[in-house]
C-alpha atoms as a PDB file:
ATOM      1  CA  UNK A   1     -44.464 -55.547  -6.534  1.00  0.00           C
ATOM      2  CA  UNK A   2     -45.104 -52.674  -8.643  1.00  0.00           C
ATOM      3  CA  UNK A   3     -46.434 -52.623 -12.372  1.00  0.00           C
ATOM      4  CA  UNK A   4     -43.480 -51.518 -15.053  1.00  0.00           C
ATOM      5  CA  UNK A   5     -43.895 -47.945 -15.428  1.00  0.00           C
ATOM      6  CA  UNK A   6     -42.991 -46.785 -19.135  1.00  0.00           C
ATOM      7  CA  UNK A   7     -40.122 -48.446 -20.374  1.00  0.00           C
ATOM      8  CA  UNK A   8     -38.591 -44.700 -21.585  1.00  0.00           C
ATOM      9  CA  UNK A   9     -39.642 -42.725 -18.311  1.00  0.00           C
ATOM     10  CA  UNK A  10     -36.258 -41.942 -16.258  1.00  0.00           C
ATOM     11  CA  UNK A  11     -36.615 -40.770 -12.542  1.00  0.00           C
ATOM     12  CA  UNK A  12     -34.522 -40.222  -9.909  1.00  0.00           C
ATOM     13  CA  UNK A  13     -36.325 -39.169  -6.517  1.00  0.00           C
ATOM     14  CA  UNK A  14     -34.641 -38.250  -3.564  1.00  0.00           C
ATOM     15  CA  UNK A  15     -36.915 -38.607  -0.644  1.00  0.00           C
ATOM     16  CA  UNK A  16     -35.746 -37.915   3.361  1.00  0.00           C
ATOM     17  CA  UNK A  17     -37.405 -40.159   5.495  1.00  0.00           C
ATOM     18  CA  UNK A  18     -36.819 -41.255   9.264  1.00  0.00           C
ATOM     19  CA  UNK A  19     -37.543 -44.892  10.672  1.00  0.00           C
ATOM     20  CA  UNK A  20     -37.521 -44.203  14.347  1.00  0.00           C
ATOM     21  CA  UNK A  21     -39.620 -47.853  15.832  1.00  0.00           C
ATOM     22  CA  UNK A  22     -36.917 -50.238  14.230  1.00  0.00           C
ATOM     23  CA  UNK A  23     -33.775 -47.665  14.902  1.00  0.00           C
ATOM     24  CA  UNK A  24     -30.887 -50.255  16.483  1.00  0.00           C
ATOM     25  CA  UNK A  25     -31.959 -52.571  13.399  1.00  0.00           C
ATOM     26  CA  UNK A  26     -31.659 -49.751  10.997  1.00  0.00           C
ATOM     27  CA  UNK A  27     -28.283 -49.245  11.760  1.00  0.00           C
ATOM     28  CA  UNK A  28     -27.206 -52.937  12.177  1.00  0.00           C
ATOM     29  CA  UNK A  29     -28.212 -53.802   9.000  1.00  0.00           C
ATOM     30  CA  UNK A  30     -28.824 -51.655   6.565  1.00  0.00           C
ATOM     31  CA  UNK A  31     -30.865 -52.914   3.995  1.00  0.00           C
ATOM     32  CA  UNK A  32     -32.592 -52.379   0.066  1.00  0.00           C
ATOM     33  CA  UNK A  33     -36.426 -52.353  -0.036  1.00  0.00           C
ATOM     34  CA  UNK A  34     -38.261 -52.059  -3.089  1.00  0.00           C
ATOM     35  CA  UNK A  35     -41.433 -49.905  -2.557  1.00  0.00           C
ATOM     36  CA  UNK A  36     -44.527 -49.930  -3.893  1.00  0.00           C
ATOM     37  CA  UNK A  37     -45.180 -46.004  -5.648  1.00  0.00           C
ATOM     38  CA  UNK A  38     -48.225 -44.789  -8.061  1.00  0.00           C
ATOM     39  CA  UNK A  39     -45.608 -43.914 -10.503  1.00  0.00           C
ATOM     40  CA  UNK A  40     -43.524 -47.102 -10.830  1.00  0.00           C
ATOM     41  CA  UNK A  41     -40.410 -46.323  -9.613  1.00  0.00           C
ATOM     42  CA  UNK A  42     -38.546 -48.535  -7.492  1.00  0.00           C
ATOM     43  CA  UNK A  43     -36.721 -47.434  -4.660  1.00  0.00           C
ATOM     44  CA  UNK A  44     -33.323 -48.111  -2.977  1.00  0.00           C
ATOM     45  CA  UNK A  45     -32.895 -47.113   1.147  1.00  0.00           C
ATOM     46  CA  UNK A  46     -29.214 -47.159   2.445  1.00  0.00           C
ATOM     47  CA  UNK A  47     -28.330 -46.725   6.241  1.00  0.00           C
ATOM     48  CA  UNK A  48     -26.831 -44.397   7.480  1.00  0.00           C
ATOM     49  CA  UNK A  49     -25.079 -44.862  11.200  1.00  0.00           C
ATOM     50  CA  UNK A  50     -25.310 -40.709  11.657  1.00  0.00           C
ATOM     51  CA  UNK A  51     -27.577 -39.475  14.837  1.00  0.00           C
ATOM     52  CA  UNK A  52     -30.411 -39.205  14.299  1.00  0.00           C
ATOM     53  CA  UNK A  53     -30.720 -42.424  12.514  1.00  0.00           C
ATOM     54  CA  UNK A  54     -32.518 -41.623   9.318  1.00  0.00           C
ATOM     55  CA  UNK A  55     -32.788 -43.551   5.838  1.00  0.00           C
ATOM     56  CA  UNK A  56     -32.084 -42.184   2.235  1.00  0.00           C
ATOM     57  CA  UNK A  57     -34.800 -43.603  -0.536  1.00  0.00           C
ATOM     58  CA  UNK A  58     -33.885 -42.962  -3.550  1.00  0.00           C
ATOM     59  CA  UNK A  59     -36.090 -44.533  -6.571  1.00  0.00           C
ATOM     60  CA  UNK A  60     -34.396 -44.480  -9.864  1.00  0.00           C
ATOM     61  CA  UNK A  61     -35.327 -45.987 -13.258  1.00  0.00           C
ATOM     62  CA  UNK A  62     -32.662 -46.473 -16.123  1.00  0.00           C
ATOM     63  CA  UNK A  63     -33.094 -46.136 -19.530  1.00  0.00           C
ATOM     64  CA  UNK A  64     -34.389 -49.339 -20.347  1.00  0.00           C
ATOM     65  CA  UNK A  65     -37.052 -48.568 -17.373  1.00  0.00           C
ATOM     66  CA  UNK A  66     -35.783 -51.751 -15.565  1.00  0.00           C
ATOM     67  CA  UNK A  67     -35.473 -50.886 -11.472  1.00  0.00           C
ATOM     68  CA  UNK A  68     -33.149 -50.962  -9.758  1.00  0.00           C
ATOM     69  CA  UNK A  69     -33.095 -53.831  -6.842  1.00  0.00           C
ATOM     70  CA  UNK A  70     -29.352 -54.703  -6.422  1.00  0.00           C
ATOM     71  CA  UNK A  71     -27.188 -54.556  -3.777  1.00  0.00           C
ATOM     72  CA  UNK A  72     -23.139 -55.335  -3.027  1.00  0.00           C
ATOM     73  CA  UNK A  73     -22.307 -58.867  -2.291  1.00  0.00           C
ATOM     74  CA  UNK A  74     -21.858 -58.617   1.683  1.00  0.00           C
ATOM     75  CA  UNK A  75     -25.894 -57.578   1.232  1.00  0.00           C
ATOM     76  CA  UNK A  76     -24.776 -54.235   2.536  1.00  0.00           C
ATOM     77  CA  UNK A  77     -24.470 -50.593   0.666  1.00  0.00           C
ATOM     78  CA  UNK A  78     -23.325 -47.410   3.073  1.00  0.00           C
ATOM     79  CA  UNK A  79     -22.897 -44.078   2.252  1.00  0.00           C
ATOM     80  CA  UNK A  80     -21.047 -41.753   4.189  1.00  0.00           C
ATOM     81  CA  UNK A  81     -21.828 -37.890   3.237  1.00  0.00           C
ATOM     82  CA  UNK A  82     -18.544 -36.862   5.855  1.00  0.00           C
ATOM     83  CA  UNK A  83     -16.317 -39.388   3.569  1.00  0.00           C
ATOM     84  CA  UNK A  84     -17.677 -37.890   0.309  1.00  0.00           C
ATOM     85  CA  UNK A  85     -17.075 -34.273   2.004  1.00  0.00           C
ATOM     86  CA  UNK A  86     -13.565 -35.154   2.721  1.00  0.00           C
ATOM     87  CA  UNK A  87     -12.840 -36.634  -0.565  1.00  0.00           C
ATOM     88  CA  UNK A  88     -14.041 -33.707  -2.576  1.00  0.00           C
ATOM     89  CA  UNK A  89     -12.014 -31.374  -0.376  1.00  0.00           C
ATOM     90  CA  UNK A  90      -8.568 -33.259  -1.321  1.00  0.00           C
ATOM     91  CA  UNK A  91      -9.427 -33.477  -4.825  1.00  0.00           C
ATOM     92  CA  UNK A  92     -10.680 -29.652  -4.703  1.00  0.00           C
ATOM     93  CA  UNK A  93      -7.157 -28.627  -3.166  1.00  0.00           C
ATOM     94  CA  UNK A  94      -5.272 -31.376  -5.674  1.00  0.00           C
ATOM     95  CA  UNK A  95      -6.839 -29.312  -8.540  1.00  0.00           C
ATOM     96  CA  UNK A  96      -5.827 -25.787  -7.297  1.00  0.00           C
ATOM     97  CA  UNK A  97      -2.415 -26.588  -6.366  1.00  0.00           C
ATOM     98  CA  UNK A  98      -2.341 -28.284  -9.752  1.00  0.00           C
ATOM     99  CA  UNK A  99      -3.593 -24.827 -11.595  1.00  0.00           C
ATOM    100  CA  UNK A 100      -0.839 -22.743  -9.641  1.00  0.00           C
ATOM    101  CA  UNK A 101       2.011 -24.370 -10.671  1.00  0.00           C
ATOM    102  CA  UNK A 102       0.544 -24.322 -13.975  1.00  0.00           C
ATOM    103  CA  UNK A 103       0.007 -20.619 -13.886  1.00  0.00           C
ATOM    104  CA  UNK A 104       3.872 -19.985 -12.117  1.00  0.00           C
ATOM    105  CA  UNK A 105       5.593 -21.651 -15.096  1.00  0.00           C
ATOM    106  CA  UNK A 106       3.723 -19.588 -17.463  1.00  0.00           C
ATOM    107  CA  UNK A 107       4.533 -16.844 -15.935  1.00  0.00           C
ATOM    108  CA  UNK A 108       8.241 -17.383 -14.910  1.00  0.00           C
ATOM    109  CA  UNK A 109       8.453 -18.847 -18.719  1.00  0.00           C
ATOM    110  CA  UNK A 110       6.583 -15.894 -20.827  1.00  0.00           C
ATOM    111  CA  UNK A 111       8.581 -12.979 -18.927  1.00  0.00           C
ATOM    112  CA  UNK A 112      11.783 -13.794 -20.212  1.00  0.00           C
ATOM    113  CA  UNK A 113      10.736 -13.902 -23.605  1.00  0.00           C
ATOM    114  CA  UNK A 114       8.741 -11.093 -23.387  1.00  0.00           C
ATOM    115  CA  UNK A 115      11.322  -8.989 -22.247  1.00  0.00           C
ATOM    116  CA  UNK A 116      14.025 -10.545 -24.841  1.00  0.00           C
ATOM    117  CA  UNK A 117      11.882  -9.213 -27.557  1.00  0.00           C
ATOM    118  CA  UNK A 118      12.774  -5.846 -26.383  1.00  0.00           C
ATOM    119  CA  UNK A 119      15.800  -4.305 -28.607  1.00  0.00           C
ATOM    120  CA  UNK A 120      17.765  -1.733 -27.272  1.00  0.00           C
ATOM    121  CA  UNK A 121      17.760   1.206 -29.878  1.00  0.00           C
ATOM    122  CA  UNK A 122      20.929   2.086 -31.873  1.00  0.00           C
ATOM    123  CA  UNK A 123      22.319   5.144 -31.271  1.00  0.00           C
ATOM    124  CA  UNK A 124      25.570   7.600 -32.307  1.00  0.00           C
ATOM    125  CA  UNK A 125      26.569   9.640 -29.615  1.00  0.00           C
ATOM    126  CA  UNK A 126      29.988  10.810 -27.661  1.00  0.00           C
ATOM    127  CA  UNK A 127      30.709   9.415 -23.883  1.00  0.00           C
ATOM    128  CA  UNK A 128      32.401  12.452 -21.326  1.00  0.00           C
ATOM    129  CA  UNK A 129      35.947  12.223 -22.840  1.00  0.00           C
ATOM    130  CA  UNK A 130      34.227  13.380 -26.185  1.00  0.00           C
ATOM    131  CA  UNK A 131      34.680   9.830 -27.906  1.00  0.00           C
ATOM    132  CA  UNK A 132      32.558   8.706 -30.268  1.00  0.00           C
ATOM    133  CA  UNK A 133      30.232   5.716 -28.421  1.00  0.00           C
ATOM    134  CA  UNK A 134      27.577   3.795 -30.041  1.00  0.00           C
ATOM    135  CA  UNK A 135      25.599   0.936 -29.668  1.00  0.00           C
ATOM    136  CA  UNK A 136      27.830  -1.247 -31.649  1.00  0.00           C
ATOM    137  CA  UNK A 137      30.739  -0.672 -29.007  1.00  0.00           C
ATOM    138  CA  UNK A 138      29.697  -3.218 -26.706  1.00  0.00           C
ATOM    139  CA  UNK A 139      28.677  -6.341 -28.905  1.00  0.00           C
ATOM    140  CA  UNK A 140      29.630  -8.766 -25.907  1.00  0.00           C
ATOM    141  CA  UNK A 141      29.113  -7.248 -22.568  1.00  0.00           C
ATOM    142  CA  UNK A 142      25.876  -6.612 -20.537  1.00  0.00           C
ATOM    143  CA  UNK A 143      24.700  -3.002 -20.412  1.00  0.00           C
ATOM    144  CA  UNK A 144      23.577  -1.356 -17.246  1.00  0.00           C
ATOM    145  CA  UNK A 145      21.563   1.535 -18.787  1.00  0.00           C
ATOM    146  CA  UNK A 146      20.409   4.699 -16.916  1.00  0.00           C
ATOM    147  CA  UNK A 147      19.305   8.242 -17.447  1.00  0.00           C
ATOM    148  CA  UNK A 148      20.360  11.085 -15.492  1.00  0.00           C
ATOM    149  CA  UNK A 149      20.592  15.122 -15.691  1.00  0.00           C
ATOM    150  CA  UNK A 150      24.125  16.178 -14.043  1.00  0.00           C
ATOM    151  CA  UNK A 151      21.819  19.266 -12.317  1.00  0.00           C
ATOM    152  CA  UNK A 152      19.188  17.925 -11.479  1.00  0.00           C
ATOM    153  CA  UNK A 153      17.829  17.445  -7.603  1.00  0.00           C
ATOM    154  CA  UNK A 154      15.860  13.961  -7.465  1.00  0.00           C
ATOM    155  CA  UNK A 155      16.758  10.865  -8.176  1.00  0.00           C
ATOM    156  CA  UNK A 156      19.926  11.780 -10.282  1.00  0.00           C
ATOM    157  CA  UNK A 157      22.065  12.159  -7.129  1.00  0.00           C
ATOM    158  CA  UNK A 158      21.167   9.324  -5.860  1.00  0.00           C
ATOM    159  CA  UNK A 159      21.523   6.999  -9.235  1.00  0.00           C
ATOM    160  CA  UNK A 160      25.279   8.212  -9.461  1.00  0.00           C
ATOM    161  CA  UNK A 161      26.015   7.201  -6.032  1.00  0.00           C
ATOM    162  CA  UNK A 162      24.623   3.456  -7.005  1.00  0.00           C
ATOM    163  CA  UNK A 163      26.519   3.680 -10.191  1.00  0.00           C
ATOM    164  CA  UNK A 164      29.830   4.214  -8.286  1.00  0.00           C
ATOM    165  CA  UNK A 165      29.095   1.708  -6.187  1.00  0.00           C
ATOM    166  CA  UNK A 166      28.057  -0.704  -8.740  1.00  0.00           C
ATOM    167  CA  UNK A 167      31.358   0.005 -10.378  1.00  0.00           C
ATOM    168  CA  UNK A 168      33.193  -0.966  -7.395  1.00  0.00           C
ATOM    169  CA  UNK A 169      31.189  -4.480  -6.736  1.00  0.00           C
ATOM    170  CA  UNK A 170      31.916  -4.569 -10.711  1.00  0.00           C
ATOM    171  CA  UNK A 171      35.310  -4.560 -10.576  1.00  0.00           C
ATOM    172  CA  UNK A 172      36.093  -6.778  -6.912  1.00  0.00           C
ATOM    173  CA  UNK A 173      34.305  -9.800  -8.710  1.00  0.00           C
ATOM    174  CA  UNK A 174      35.750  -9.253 -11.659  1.00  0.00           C
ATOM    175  CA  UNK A 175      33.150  -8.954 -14.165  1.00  0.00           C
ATOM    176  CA  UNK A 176      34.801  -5.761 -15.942  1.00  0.00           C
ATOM    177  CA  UNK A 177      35.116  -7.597 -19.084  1.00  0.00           C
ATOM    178  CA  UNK A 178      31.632  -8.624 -19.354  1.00  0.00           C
ATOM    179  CA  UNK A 179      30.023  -5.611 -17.951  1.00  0.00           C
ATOM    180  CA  UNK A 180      29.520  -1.601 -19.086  1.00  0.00           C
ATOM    181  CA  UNK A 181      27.988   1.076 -16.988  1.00  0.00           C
ATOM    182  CA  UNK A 182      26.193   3.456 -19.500  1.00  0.00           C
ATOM    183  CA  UNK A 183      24.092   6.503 -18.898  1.00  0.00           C
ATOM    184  CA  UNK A 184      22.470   9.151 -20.759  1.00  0.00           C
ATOM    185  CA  UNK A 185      22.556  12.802 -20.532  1.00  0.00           C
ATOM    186  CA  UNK A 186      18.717  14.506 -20.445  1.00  0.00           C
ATOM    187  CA  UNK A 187      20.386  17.377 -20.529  1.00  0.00           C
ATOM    188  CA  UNK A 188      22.158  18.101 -23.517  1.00  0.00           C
ATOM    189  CA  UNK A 189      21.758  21.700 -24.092  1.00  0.00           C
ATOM    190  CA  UNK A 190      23.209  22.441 -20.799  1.00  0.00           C
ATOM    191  CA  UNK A 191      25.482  19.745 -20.008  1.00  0.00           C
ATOM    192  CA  UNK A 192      28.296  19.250 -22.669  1.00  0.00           C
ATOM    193  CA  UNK A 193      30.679  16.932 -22.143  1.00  0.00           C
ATOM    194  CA  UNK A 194      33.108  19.046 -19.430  1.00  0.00           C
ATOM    195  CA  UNK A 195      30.383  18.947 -17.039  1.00  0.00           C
ATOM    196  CA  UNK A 196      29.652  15.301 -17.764  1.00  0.00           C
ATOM    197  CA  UNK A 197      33.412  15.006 -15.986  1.00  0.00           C
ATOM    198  CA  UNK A 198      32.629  17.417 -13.623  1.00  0.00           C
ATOM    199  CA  UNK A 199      29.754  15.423 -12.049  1.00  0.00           C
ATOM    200  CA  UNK A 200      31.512  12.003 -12.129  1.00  0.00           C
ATOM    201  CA  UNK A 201      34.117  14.016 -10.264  1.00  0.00           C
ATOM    202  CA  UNK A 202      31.801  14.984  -7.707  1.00  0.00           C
ATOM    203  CA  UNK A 203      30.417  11.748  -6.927  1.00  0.00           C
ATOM    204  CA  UNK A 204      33.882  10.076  -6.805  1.00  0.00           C
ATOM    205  CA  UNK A 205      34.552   8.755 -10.112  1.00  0.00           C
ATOM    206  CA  UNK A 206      37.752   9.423 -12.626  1.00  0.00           C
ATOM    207  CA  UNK A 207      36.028  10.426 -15.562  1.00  0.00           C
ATOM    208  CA  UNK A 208      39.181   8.526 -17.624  1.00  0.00           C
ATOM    209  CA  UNK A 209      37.418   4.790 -16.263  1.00  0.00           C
ATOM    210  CA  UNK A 210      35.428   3.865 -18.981  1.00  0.00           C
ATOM    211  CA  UNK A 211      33.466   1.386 -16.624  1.00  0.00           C
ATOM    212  CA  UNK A 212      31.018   4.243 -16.556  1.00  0.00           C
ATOM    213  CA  UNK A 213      30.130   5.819 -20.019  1.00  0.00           C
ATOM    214  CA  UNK A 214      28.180   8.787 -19.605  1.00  0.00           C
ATOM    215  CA  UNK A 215      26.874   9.784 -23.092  1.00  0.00           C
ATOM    216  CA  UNK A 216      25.324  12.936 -24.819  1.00  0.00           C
ATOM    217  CA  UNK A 217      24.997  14.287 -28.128  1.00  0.00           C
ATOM    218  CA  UNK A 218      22.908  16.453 -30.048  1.00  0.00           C
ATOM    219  CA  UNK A 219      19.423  17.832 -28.341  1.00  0.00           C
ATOM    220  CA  UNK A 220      17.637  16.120 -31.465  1.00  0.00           C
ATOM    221  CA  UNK A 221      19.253  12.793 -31.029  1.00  0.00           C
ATOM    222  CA  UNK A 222      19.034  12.581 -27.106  1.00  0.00           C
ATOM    223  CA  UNK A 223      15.735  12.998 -27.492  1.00  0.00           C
ATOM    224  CA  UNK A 224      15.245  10.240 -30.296  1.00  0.00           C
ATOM    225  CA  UNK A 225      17.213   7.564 -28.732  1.00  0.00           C
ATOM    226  CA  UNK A 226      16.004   8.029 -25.112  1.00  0.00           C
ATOM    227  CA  UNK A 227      12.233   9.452 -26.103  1.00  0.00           C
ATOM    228  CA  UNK A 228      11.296   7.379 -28.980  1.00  0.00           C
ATOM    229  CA  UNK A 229      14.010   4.739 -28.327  1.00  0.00           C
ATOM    230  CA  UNK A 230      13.705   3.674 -24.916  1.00  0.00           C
ATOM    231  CA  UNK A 231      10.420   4.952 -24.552  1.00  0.00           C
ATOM    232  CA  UNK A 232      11.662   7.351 -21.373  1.00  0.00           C
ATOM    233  CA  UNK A 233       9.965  10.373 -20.575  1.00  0.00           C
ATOM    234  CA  UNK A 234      11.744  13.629 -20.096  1.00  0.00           C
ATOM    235  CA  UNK A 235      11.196  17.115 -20.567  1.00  0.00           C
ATOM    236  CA  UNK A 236      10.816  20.763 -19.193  1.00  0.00           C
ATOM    237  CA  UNK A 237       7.396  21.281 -19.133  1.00  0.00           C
ATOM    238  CA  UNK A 238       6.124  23.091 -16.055  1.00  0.00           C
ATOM    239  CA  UNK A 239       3.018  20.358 -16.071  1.00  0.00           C
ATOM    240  CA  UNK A 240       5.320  17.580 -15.532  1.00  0.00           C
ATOM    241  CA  UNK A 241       6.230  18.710 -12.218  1.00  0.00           C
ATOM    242  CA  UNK A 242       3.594  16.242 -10.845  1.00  0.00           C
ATOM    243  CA  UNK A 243       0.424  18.809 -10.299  1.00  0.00           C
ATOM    244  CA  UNK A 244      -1.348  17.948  -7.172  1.00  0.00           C
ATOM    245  CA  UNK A 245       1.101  15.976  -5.622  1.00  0.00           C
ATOM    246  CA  UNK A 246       3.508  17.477  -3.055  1.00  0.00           C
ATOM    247  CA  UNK A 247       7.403  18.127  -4.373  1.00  0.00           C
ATOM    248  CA  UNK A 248       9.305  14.845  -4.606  1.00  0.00           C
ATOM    249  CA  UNK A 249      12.320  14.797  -2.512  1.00  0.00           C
ATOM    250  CA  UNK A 250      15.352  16.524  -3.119  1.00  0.00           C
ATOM    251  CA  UNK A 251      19.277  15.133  -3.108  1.00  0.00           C
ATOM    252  CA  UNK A 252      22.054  17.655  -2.794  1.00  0.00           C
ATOM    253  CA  UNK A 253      23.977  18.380  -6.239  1.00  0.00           C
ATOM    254  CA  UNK A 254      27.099  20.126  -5.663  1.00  0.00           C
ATOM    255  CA  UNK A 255      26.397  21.573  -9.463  1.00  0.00           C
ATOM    256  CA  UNK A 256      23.177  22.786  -8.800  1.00  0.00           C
ATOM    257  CA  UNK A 257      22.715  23.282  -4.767  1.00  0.00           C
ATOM    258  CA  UNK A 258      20.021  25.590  -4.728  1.00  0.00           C
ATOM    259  CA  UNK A 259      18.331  24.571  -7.903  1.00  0.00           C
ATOM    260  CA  UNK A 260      18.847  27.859  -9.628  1.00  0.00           C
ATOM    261  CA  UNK A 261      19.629  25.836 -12.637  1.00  0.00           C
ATOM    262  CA  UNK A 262      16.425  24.153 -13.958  1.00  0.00           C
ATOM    263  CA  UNK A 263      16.489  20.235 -14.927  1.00  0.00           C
ATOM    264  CA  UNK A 264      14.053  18.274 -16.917  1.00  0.00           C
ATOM    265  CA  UNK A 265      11.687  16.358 -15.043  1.00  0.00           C
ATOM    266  CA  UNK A 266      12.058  12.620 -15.886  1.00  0.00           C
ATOM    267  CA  UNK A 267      11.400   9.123 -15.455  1.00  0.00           C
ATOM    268  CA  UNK A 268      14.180   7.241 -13.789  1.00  0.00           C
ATOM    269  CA  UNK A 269      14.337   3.534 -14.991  1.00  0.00           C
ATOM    270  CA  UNK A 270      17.571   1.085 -14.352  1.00  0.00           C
ATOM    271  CA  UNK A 271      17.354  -1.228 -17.285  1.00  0.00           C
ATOM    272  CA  UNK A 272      19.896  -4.116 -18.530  1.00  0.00           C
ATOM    273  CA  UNK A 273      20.720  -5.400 -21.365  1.00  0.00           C
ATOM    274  CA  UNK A 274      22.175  -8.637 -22.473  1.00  0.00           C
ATOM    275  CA  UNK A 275      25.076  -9.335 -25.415  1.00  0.00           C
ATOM    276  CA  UNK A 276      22.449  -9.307 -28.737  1.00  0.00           C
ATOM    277  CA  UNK A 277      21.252  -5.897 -26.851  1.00  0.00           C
ATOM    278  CA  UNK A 278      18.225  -7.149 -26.086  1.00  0.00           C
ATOM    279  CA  UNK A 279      15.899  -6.576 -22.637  1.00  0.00           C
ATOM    280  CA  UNK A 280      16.783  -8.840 -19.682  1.00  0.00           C
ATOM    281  CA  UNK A 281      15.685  -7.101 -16.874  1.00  0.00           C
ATOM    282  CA  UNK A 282      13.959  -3.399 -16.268  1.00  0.00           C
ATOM    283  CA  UNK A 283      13.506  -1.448 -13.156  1.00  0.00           C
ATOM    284  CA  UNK A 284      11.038   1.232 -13.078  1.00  0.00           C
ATOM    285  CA  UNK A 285      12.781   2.905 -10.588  1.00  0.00           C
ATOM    286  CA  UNK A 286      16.702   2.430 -10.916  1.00  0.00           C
ATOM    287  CA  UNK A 287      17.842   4.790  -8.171  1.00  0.00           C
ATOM    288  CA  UNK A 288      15.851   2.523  -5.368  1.00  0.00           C
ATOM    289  CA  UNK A 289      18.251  -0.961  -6.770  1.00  0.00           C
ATOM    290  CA  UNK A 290      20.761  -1.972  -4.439  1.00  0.00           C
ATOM    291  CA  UNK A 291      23.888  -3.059  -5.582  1.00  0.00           C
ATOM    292  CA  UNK A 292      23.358  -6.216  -3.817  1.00  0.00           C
ATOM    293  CA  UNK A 293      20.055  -6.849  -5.909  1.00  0.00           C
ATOM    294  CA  UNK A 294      21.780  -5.686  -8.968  1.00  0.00           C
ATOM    295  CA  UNK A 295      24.488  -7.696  -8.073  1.00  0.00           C
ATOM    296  CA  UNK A 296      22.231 -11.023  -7.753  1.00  0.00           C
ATOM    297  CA  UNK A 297      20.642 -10.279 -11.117  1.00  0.00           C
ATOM    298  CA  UNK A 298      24.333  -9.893 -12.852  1.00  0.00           C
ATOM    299  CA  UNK A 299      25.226 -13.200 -11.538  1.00  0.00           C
ATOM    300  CA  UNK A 300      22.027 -15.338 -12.791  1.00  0.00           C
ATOM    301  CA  UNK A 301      23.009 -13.600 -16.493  1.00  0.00           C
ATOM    302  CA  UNK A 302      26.872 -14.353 -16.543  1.00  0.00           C
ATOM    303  CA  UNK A 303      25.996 -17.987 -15.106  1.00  0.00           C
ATOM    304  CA  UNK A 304      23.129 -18.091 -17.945  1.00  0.00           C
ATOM    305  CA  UNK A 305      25.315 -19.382 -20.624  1.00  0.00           C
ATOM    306  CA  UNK A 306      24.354 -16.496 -22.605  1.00  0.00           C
ATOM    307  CA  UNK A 307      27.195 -13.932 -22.028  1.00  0.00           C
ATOM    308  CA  UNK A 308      30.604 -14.736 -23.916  1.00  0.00           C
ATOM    309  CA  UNK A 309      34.060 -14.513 -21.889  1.00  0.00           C
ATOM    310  CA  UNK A 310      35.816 -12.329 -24.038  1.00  0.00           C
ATOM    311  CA  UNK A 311      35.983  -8.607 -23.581  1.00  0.00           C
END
């Protein structure tokens, strides 16, 4: 046997070797040899049944420098590198299904409250029958908020069409009590409050229904509540017709067919707000929501628990 090497020398040595002469006994009985080595170190040999047949040694000291000359109690220690693979593999895809449902509560849980930490701003204006409408008026319902110039040729069009149709899904479920339609005018200079009826005429809707409040006001206080309120971008500015890009698509307006009338460039956002008027839900691009998608979001809010029955 070999001499004690220092008692505070660890080793571990890996060493590939092949017995080829005693192959069939090899793999019959696999077995633990101490060998003799220069450095003191003993070392361990486990069978392995894989072709070609082939032996592991590996010599390893602990800290104590005692070797290592045990084995299990049927004599017999295997090691299977295809198990081991295997076993990593299903703890490896344990672990990452593990971290994505981890990561898909956090994110399904931080939205919300991101998004309920958004106030919607207060504001003084007048709706299209020249009443006096602020944000105080609807202390209980959830506000569908838009933005729209009555001339202009984009998206506006299209977002009054939804809102009618909105109303109507509104109204045959019978959420009218716990639900306003509200819009802004990005117009104001232009668009007083006669022409505010005249486009809900066009598209189909009685200006008298209150479902829909289109409101305006003052140039200067448009521009605070929508600009520096709800953070919406609109203006007249020649450069904000999108340089470089080709025109964006144009929707017939009976009040301004051939666009000789111009209308601010703007962004077109559908955003909601629950009772509190706080955030629940934004779409960057309101005049692309269904009413069946707008319908499905309604539903989870008024089934929430949040939103009160009375009017």
């Amino acid at each position: 046997m070999d001499e004690p090497a220092d008692r505070f020398n660890t080793r571990v040595l890996i060493l590939p070797t092949y017995n080829v002469s005693h192959a069939q006994e090899d793999r019959a009985i696999p077995k633990i040899h101490a060998l003799p080595s220069p450095v003191g170190h003993a070392s361990i040999r486990f069978g392995m049944p894989a072709r070609p047949s082939g032996w592991f040694q590996i010599g390893c000291w602990d800290v104590l420098g005692r070797r290592h000359e045990q084995q299990t109690a049927s004599g017999v220690m295997r090691f299977s590198p295809f198990r081991a693979l295997w076993m990593g593999m299903a703890l490896g895809g344990l672990l990452v299904g593990l971290l994505f449902l981890i990561l898909l509560h956090v994110s399904h849980s931080n939205r919300p409250a991101t998004l309920n930490r958004i106030a919607e701003p207060a504001f003084h204006l007048e709706n299209q029958l020249g009443e006096p409408v602020s944000s105080a008026s609807f202390p209980h319902r959830i506000e569908i908020v838009s933005f729209i110039s009555p001339y202009c040729r984009e998206a506006c069009p299209l977002m009054a069409h939804h809102y009618v149709e909105y109303a109507r899904a509104i109204r045959e479920a019978g959420w009218t009590p716990q639900v306003v339609l509200i819009s802004f005018n990005l117009d104001p200079r232009h668009a007083t409050p006669p022409i505010l009826r005249k486009f809900q005429r066009v598209f189909g809707w009685a200006p008298r229904d209150l479902l829909w409040e289109f409101l305006t006001g003052p140039p200067r206080s448009i521009e605070q509540v929508v600009k520096g309120g709800f953070k919406v971008w609109f203006g007249f500015e020649p450069e904000s017709r999108r340089p470089g890009l080709p025109p964006p698509l144009t929707w017939h307006n009976p009040l301004n067919p051939t666009g000789a009338i111009p209308d601010p460039a703007h962004e077109d956002p559908l955003e909601i707000y629950g009772p509190g008027h706080h955030l629940r839900k934004l779409y960057p691009s309101g005049s692309l929501v269904s009413t069946g998608r707008l319908m499905q979001t309604l539903f989870r809010l008024l089934h929430s628990g949040t939103v009160s029955k009375r009017p």
